[in-house]
PDB file of N, CA and C in Angstrom:
ATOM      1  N   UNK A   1      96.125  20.471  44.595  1.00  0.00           N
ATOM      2  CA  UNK A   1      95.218  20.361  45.736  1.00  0.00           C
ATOM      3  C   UNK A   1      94.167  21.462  45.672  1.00  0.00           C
ATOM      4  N   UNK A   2      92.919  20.927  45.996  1.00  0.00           N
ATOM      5  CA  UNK A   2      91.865  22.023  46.112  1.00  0.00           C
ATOM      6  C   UNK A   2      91.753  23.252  47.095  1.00  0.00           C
ATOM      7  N   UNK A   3      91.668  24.050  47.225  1.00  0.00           N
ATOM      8  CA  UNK A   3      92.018  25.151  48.252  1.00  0.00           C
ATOM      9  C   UNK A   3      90.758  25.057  49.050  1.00  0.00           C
ATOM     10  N   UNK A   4      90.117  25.912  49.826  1.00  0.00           N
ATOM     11  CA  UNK A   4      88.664  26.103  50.633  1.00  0.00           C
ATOM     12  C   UNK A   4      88.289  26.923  50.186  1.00  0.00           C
ATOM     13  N   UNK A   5      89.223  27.732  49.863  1.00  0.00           N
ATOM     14  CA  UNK A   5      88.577  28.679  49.011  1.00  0.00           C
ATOM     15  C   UNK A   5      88.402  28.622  47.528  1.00  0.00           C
ATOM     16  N   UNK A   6      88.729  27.583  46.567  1.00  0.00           N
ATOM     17  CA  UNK A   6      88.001  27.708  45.357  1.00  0.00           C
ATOM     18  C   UNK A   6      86.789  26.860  45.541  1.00  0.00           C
ATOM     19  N   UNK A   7      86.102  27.567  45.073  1.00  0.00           N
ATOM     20  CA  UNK A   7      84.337  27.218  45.245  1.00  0.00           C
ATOM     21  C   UNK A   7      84.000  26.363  43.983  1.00  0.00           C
ATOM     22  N   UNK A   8      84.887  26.893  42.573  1.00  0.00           N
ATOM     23  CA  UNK A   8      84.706  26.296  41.568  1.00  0.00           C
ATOM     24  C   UNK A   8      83.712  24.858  41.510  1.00  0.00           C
ATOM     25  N   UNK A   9      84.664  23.907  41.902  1.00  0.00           N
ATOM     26  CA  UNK A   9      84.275  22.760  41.224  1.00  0.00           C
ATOM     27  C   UNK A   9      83.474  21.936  42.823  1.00  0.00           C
ATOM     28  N   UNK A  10      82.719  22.936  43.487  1.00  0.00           N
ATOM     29  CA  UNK A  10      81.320  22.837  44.529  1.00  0.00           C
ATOM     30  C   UNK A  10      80.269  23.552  44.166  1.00  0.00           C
ATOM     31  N   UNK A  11      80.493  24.473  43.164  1.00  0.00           N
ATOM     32  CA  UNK A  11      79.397  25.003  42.195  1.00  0.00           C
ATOM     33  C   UNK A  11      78.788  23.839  41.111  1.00  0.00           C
ATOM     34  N   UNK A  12      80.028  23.518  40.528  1.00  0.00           N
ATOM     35  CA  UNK A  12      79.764  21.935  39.265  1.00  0.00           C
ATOM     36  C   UNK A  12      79.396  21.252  39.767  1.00  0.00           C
ATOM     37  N   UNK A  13      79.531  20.774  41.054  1.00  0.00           N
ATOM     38  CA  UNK A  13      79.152  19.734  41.783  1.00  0.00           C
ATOM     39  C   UNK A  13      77.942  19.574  41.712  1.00  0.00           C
ATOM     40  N   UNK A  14      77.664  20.518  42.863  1.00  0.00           N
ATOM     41  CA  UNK A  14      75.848  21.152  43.033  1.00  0.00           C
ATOM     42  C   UNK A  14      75.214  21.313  41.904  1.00  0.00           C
ATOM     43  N   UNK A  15      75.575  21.405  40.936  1.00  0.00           N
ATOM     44  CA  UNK A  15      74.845  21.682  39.384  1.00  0.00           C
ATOM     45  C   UNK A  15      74.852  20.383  39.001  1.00  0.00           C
ATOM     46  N   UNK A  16      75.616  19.323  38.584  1.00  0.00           N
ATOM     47  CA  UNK A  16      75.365  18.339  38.527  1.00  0.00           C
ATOM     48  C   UNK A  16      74.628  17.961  39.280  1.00  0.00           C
ATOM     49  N   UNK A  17      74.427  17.740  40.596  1.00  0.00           N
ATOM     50  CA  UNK A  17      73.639  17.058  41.663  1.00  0.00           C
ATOM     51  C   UNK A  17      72.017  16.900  41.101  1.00  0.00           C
ATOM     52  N   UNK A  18      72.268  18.381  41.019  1.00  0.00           N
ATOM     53  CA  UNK A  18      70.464  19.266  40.560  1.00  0.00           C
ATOM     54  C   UNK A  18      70.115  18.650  39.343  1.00  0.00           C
ATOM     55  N   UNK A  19      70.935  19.097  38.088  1.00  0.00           N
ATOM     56  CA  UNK A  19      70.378  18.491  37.192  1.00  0.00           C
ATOM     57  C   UNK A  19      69.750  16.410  37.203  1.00  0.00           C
ATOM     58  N   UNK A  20      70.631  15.995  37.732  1.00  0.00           N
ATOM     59  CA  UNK A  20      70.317  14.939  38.104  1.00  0.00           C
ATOM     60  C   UNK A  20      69.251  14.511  39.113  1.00  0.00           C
ATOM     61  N   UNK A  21      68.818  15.386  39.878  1.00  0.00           N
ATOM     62  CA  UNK A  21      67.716  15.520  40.551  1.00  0.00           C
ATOM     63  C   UNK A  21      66.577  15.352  39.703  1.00  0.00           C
ATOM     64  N   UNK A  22      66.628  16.874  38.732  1.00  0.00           N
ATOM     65  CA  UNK A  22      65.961  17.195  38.051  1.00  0.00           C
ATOM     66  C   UNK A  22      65.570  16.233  36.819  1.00  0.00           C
ATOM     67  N   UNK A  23      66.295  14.877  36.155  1.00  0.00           N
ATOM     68  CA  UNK A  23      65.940  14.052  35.894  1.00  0.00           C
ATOM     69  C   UNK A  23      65.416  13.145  36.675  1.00  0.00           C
ATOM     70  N   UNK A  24      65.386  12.645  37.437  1.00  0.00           N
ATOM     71  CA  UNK A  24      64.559  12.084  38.341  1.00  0.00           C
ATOM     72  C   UNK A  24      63.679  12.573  38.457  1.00  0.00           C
ATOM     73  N   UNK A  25      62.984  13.609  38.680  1.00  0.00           N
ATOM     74  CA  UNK A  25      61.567  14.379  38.855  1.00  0.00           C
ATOM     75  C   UNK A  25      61.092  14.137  37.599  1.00  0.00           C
ATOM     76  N   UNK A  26      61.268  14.440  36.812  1.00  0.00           N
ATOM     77  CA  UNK A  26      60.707  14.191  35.207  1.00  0.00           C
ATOM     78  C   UNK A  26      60.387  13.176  34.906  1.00  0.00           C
ATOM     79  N   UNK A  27      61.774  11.750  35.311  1.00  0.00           N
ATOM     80  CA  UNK A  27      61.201  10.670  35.522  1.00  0.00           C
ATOM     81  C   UNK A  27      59.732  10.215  36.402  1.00  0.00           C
ATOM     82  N   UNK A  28      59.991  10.480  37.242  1.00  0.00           N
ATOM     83  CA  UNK A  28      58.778  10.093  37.898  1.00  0.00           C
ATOM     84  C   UNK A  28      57.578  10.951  37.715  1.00  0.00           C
ATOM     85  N   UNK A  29      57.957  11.891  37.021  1.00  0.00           N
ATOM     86  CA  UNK A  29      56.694  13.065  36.729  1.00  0.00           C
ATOM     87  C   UNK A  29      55.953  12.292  35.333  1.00  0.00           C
ATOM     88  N   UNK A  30      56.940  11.360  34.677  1.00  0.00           N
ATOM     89  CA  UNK A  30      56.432  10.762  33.417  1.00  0.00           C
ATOM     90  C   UNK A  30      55.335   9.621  33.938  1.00  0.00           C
ATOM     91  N   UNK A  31      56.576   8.685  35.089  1.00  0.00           N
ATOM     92  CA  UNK A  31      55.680   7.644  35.184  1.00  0.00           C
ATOM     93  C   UNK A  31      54.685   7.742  36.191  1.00  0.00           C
ATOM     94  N   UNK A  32      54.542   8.614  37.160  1.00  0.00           N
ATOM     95  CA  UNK A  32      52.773   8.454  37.582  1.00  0.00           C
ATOM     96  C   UNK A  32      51.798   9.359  37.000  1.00  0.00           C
ATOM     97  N   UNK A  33      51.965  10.176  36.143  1.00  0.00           N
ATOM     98  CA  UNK A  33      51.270  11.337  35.413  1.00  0.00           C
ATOM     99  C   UNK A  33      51.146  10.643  33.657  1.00  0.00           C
ATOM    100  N   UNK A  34      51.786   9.226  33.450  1.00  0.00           N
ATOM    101  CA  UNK A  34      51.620   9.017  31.948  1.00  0.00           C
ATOM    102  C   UNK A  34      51.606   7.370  32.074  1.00  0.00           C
ATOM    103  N   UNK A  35      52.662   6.925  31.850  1.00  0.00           N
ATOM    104  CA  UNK A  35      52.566   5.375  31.591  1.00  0.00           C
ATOM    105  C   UNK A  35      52.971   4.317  32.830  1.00  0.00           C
ATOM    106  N   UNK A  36      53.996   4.853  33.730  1.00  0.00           N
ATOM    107  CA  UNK A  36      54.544   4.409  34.834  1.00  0.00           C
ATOM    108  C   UNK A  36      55.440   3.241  34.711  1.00  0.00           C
ATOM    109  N   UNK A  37      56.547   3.299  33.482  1.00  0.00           N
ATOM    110  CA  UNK A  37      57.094   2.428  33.393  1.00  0.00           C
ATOM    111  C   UNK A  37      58.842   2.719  33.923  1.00  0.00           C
ATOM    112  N   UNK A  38      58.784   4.217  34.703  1.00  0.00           N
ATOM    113  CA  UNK A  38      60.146   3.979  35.330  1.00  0.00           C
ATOM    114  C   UNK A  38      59.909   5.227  36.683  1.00  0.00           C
ATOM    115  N   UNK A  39      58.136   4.730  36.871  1.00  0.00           N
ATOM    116  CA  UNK A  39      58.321   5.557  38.357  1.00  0.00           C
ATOM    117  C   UNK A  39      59.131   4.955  39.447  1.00  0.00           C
ATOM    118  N   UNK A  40      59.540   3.879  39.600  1.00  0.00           N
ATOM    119  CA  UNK A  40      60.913   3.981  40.673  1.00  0.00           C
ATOM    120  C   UNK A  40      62.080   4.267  40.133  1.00  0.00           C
ATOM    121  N   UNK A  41      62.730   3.858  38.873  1.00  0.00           N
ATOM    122  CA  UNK A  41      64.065   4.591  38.870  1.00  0.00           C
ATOM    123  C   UNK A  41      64.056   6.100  38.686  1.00  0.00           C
ATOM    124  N   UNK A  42      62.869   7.049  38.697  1.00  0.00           N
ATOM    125  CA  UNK A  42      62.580   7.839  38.923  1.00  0.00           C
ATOM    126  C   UNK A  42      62.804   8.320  40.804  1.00  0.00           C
ATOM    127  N   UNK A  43      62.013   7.702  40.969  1.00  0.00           N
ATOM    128  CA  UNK A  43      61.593   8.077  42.911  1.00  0.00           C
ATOM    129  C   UNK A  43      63.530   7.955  43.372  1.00  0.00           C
ATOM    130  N   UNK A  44      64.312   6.878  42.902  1.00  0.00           N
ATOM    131  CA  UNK A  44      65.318   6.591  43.589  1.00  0.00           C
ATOM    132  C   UNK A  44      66.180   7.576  42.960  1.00  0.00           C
ATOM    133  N   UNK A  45      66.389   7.565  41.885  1.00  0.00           N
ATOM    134  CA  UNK A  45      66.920   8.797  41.647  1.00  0.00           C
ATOM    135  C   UNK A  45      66.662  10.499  42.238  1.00  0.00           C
ATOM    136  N   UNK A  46      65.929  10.354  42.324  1.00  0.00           N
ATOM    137  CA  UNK A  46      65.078  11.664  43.293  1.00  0.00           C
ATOM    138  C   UNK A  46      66.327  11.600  44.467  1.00  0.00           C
ATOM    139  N   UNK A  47      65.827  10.535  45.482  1.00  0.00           N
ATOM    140  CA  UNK A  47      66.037  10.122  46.716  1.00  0.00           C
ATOM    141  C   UNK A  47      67.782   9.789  46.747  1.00  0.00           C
ATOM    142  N   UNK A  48      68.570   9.304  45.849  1.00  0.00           N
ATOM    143  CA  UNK A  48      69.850   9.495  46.021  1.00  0.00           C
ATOM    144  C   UNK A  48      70.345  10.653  45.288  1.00  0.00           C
ATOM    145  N   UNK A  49      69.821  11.629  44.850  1.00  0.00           N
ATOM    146  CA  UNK A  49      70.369  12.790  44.355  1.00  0.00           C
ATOM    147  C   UNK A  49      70.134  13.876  45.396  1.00  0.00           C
ATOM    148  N   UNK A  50      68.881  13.631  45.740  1.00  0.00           N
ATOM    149  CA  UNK A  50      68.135  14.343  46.969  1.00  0.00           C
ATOM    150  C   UNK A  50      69.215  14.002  48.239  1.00  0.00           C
ATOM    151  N   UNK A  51      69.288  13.049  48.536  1.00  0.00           N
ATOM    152  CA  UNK A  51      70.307  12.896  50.005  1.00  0.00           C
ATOM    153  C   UNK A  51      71.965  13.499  49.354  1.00  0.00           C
ATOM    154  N   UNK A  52      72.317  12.988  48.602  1.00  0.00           N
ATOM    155  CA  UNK A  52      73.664  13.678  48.222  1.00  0.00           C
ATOM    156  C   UNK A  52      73.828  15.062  48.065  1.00  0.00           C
ATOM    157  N   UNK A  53      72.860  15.999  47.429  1.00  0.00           N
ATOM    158  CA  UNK A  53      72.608  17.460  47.764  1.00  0.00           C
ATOM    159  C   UNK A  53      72.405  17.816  49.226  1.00  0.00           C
ATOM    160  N   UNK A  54      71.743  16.817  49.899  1.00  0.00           N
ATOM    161  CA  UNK A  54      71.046  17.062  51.297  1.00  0.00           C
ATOM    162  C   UNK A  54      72.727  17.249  52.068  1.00  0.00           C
ATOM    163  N   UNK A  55      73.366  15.890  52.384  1.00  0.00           N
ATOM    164  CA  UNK A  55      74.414  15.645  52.395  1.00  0.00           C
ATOM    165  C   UNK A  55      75.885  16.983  51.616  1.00  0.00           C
ATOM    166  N   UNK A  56      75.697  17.566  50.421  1.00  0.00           N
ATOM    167  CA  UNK A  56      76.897  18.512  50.028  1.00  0.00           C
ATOM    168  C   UNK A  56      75.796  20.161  50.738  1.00  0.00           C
ATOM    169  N   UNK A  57      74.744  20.122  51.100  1.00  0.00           N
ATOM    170  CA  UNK A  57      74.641  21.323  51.520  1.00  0.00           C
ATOM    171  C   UNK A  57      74.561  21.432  53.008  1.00  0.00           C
ATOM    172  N   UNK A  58      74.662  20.374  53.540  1.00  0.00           N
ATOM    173  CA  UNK A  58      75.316  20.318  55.187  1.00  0.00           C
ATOM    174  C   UNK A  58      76.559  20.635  55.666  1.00  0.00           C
ATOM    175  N   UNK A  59      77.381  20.017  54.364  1.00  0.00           N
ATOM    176  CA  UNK A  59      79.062  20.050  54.585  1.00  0.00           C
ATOM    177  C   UNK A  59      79.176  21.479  54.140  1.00  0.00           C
ATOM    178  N   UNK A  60      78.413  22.572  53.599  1.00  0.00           N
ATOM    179  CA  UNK A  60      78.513  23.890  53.367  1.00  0.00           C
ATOM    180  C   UNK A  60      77.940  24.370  54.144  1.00  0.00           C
ATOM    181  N   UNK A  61      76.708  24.264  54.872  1.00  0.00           N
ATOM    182  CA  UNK A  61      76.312  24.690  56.248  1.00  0.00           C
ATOM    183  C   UNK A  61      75.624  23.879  56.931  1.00  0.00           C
ATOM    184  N   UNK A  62      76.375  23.668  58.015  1.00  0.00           N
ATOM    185  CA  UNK A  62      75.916  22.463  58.856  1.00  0.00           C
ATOM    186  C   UNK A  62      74.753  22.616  59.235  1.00  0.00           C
ATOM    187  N   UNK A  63      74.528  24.267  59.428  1.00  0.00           N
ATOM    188  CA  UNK A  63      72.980  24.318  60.486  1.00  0.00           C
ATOM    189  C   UNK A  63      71.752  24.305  60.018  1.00  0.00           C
ATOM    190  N   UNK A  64      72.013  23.638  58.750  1.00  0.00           N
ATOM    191  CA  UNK A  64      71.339  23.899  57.350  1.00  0.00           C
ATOM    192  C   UNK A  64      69.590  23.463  57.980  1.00  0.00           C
ATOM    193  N   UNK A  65      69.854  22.272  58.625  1.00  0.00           N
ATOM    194  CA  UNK A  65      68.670  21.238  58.905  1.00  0.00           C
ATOM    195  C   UNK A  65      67.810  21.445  60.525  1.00  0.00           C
ATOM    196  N   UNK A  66      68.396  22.968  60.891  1.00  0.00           N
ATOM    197  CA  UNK A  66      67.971  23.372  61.624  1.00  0.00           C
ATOM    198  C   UNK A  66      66.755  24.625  60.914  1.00  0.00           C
ATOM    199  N   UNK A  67      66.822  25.171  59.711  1.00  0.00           N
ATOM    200  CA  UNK A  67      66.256  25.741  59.440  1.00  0.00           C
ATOM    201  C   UNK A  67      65.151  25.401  58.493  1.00  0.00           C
ATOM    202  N   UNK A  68      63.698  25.877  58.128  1.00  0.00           N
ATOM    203  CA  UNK A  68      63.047  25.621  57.135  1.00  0.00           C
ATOM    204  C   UNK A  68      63.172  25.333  56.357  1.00  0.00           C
ATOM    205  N   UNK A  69      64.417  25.286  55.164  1.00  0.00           N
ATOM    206  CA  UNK A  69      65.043  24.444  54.004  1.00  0.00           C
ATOM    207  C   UNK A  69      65.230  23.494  54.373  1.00  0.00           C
ATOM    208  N   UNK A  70      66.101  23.520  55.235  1.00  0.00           N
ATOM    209  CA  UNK A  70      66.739  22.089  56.103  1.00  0.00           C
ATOM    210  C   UNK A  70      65.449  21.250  56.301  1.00  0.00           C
ATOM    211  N   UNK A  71      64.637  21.529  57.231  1.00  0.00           N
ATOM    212  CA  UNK A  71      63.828  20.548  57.746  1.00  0.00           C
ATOM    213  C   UNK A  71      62.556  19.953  56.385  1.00  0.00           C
ATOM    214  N   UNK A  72      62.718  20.926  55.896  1.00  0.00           N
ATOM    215  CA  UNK A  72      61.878  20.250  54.686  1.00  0.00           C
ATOM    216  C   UNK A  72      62.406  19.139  53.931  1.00  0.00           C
ATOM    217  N   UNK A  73      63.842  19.166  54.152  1.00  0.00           N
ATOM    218  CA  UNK A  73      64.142  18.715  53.037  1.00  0.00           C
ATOM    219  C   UNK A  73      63.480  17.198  53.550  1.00  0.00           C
ATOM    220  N   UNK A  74      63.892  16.667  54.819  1.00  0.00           N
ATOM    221  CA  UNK A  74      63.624  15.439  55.719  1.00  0.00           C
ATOM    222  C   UNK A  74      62.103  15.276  55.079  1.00  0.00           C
ATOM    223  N   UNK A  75      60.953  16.335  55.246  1.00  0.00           N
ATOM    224  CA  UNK A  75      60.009  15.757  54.492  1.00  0.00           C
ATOM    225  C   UNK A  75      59.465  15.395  53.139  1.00  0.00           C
ATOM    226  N   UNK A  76      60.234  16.134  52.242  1.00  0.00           N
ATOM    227  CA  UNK A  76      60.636  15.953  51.408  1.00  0.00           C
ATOM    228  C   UNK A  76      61.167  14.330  50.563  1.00  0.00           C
ATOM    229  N   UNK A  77      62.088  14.069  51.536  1.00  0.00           N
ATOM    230  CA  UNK A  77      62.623  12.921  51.301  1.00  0.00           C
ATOM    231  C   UNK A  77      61.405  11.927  52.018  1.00  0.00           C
ATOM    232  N   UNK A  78      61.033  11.854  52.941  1.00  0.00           N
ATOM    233  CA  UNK A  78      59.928  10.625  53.687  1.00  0.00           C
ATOM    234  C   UNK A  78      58.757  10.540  52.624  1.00  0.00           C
ATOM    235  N   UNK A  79      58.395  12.142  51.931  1.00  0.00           N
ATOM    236  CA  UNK A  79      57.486  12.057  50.840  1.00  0.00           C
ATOM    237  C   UNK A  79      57.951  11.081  49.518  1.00  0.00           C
ATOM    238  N   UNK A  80      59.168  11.073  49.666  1.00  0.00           N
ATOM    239  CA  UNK A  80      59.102   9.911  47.881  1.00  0.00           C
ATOM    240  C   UNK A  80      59.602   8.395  48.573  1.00  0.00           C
ATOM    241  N   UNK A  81      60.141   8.574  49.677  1.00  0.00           N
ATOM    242  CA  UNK A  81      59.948   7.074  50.483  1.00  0.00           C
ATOM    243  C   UNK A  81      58.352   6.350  50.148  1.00  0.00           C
ATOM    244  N   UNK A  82      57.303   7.518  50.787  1.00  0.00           N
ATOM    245  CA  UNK A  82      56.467   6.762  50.719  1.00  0.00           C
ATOM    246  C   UNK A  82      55.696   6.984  49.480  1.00  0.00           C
ATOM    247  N   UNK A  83      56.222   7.439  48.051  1.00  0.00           N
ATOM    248  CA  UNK A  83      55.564   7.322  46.534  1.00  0.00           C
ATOM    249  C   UNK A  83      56.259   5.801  46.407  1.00  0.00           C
ATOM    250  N   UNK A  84      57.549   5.143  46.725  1.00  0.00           N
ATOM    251  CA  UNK A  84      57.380   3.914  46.751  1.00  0.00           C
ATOM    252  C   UNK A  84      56.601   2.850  47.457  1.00  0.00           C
ATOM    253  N   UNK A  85      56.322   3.923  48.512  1.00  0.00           N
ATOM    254  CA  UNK A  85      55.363   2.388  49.713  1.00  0.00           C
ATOM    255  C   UNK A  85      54.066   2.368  48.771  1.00  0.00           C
ATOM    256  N   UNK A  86      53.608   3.623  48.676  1.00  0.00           N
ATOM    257  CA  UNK A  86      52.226   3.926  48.571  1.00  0.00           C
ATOM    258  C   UNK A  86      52.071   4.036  47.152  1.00  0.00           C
ATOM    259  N   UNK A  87      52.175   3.610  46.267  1.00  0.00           N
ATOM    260  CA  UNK A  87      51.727   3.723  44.899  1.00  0.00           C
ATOM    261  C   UNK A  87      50.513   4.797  44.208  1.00  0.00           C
ATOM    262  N   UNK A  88      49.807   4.495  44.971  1.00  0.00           N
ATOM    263  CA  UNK A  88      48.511   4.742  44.861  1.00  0.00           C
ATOM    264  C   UNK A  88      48.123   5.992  44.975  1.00  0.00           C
ATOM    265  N   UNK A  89      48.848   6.714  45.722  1.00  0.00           N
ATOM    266  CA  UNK A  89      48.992   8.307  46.566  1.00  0.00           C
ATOM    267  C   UNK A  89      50.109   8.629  45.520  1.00  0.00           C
ATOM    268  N   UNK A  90      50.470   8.156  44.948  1.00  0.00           N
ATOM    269  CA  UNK A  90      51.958   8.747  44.403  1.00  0.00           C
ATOM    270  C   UNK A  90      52.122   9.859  43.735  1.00  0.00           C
ATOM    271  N   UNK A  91      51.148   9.953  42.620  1.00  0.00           N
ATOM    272  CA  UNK A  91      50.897  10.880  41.861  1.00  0.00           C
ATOM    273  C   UNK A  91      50.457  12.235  42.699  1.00  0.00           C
ATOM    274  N   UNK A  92      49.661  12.251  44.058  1.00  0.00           N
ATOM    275  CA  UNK A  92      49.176  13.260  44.864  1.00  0.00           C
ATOM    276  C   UNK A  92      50.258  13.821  45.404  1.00  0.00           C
ATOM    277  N   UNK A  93      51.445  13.456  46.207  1.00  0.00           N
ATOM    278  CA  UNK A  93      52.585  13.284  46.803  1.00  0.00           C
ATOM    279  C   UNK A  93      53.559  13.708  45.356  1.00  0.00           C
ATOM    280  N   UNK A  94      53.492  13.630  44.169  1.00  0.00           N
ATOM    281  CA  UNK A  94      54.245  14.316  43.562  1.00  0.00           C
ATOM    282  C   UNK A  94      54.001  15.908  43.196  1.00  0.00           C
ATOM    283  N   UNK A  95      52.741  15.846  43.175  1.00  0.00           N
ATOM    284  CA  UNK A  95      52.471  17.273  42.751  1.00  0.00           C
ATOM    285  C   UNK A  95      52.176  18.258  44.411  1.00  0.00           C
ATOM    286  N   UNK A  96      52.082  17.517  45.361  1.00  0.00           N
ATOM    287  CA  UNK A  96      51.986  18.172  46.236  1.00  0.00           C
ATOM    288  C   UNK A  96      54.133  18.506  46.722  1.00  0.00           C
ATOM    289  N   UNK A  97      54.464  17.913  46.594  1.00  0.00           N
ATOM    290  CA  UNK A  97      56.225  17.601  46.410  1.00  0.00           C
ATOM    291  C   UNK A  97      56.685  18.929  45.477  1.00  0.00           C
ATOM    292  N   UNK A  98      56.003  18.834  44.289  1.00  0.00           N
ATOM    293  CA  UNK A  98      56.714  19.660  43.328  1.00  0.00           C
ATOM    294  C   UNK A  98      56.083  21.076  43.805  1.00  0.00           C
ATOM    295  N   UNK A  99      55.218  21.321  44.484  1.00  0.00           N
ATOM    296  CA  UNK A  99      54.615  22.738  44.568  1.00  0.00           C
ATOM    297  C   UNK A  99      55.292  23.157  45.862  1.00  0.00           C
ATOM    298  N   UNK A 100      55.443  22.067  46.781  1.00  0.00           N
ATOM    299  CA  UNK A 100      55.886  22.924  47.855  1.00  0.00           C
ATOM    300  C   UNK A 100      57.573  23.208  47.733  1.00  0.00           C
ATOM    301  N   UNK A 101      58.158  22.524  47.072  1.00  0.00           N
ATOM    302  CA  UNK A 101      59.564  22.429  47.021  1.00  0.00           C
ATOM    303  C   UNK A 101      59.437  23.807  46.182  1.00  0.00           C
ATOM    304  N   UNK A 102      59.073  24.139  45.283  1.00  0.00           N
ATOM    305  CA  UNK A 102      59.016  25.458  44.364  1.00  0.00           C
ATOM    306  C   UNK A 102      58.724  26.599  45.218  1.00  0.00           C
ATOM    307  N   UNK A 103      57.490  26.968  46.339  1.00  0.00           N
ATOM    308  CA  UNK A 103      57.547  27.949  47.187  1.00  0.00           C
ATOM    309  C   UNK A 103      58.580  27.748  48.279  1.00  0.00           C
ATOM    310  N   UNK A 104      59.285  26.580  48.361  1.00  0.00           N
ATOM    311  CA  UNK A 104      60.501  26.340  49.641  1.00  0.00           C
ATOM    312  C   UNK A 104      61.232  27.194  49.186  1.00  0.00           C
ATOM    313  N   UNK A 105      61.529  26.459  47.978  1.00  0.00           N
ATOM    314  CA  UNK A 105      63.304  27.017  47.719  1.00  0.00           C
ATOM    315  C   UNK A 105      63.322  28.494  46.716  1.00  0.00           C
ATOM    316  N   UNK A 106      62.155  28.975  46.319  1.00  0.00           N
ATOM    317  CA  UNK A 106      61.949  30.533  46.042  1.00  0.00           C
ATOM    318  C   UNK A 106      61.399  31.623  46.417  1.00  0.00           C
ATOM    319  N   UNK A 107      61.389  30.577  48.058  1.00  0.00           N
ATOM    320  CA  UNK A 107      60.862  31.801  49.283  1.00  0.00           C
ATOM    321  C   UNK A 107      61.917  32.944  49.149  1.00  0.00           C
ATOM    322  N   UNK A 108      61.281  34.020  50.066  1.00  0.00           N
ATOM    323  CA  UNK A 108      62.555  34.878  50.653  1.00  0.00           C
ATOM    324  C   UNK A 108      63.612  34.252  51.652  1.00  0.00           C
ATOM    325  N   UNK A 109      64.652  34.819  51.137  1.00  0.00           N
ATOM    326  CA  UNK A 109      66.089  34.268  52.054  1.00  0.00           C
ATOM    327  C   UNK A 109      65.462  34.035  53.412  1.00  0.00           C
ATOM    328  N   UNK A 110      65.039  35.306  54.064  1.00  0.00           N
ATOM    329  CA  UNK A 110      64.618  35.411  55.763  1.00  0.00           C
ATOM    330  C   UNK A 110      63.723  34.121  55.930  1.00  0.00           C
ATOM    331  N   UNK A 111      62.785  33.503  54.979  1.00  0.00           N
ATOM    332  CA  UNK A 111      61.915  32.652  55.251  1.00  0.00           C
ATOM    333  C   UNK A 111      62.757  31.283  55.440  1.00  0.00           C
ATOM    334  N   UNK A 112      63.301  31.297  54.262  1.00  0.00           N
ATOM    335  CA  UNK A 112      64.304  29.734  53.918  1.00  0.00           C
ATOM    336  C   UNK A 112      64.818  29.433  55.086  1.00  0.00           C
ATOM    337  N   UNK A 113      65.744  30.416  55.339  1.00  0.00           N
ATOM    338  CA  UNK A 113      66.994  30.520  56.531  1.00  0.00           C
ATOM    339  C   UNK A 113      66.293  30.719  57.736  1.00  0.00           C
ATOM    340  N   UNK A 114      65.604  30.762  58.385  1.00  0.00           N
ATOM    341  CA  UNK A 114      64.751  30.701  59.601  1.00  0.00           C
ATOM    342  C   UNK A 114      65.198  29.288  59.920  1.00  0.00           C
ATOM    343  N   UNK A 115      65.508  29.875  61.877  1.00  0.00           N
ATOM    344  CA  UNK A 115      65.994  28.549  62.440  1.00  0.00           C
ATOM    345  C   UNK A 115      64.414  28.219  63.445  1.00  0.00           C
ATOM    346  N   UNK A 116      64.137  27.165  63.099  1.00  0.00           N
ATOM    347  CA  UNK A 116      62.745  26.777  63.485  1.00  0.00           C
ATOM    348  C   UNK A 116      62.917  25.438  64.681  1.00  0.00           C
ATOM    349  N   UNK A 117      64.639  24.705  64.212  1.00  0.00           N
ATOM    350  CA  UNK A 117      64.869  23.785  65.111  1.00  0.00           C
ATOM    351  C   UNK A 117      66.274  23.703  66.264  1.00  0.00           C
ATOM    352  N   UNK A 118      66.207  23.340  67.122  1.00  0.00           N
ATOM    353  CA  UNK A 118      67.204  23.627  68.172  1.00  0.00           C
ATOM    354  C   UNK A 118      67.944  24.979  68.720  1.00  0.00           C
TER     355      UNK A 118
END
């Protein structure tokens, strides 16, 4: 049985999650920036790797989505919702996606962790 306290295999987890994220971004970084022949299994991959991280870093801190990480993430996610509605914007919405997610998540702690909601 897993203890609460071994963190182990919620570290692997989260690393898997990411890397798999992180194919998805590439994916879709290929197909609206080159040929576009797997910008949605790109975007969805994003978007179910993205909610399942969203999802394992709630169950590690719930108040997660009360704070500036948290709430981004929601836009975050509505942003590659609509690289599928919107085709057309997609490519703008990725690079605007990839820049802000990079100053999100390598802000300072105090910035990240700021409770901005409830």
């Amino acid at each position: 049985m897993i203890g609460t306290k071994d963190l182990s295999w919620r570290r692997w987890a989260s690393i898997a999650l990411r890397t798999l994220h992180l194919v998805g971004v590439v994916m879709a970084g290929i197909a609206f920036l080159g040929n576009g022949a797997h910008a949605v299994a790109g975007v969805v991959l994003m978007l179910l790797s993205g909610f399942a991280l969203f999802a394992f870093d709630l169950w590690q801190r719930p108040g997660l989505w009360r704070e500036v990480a948290g709430a981004f993430i929601f836009v975050k996610l509505l942003a590659m919702l609509a690289m599928l509605l919107a085709p057309g914007i997609a490519a703008l919405l990725f690079w605007l996606l990839l820049v802000t997610s990079s100053v999100v998540s390598h802000a300072p702690h105090g910035f990240r962790h700021r409770r901005i909601l409830g």
